[in-house]
Protein backbone atom coordinates (compact mmCIF):
# COMPACT_ATOMS: atom_id res chain seq x y z
CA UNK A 1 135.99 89.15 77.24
CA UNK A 2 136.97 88.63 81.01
CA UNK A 3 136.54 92.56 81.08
CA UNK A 4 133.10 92.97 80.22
CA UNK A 5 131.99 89.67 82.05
CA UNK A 6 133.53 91.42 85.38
CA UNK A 7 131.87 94.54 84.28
CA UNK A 8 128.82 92.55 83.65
CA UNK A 9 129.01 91.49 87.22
CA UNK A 10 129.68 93.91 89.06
CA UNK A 11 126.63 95.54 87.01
CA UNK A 12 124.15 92.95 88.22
CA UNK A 13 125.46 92.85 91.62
CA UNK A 14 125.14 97.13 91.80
CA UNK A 15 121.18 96.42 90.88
CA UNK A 16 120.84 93.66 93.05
CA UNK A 17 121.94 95.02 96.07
CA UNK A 18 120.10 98.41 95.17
CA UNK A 19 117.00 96.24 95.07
CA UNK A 20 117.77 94.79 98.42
CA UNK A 21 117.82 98.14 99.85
CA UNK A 22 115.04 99.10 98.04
CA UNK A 23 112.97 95.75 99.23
CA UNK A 24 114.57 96.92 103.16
CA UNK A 25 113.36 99.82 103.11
CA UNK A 26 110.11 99.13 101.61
CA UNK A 27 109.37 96.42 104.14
CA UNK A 28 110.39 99.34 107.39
CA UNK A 29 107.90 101.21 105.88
CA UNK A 30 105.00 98.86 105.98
CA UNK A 31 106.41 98.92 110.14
CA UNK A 32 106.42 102.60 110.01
CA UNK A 33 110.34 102.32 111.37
CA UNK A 34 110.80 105.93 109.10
CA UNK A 35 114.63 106.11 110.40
CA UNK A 36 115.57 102.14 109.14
CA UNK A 37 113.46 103.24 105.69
CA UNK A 38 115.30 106.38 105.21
CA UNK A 39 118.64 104.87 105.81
CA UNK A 40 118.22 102.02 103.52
CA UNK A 41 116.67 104.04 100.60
CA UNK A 42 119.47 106.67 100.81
CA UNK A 43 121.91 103.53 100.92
CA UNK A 44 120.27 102.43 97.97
CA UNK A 45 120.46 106.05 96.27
CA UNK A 46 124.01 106.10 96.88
CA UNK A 47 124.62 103.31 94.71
CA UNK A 48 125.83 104.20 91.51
CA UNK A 49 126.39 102.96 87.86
CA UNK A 50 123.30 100.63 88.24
CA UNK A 51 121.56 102.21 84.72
CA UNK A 52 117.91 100.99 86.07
CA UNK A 53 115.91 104.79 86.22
CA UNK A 54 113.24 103.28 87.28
CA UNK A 55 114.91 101.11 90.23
CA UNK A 56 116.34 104.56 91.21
CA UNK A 57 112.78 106.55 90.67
CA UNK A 58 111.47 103.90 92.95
CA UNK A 59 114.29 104.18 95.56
CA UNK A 60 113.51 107.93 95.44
CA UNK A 61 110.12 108.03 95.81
CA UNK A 62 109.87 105.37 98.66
CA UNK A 63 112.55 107.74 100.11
CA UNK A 64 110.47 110.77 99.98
CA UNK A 65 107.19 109.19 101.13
CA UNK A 66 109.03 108.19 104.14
CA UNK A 67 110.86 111.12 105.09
CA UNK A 68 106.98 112.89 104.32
CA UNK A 69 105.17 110.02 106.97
CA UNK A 70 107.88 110.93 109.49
CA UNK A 71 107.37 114.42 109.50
CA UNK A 72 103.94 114.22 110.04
CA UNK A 73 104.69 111.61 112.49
CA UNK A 74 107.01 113.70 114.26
CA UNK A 75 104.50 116.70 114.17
CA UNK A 76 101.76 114.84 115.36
CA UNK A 77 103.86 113.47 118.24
CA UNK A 78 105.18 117.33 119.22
CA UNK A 79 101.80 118.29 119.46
CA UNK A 80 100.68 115.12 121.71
CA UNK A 81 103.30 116.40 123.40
CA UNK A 82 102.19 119.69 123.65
CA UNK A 83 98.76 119.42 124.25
CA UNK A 84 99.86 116.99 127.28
CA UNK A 85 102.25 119.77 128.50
CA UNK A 86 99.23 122.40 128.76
CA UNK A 87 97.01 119.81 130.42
CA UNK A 88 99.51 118.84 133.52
CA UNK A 89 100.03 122.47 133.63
CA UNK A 90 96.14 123.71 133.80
CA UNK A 91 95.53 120.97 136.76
CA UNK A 92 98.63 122.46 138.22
CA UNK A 93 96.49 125.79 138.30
CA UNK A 94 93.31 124.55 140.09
CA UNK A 95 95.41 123.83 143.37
């Protein structure tokens, strides 16, 4: 009996802390801090043995919607970047 109640434990204290991470990285998302989000839902992936699918489908896709915002976050900041690049450099040109 002292078996399963440990196992039963350490069971509820794997989905529990996977639901932390998920909760984390849920609430960096809603601050758009992609690099906290991603590292708390891939903590939360990493823990295994919880049996909840759909804790871990929900860890998964909160982990791919914020590795997708950052990209286009990241693409839309190269091309600021860019764009600002060619625009010091064509007032360079009228001098």
């Amino acid at each position: 009996i002292r078996s399963a109640e440990t196992a039963k434990t350490t069971l509820h204290d794997l989905v529990t802390s996977a639901k932390q991470k998920l909760s984390e990285g849920k609430q960096a998302v809603f601050w758009k801090d992609w690099g906290a989000a991603i590292e708390l839902l891939g903590e939360g992936l990493a823990i295994e043995g919880t049996n909840e699918p759909a804790l871990t489908a929900s860890l998964q896709s909160t982990l791919d919607s914020a590795q997708s915002q950052k990209r286009a976050e990241d693409k839309l900041l190269r091309e600021a970047e860019r764009e600002g690049e060619e625009r010091r450099g064509h007032g360079n040109n009228g001098r």
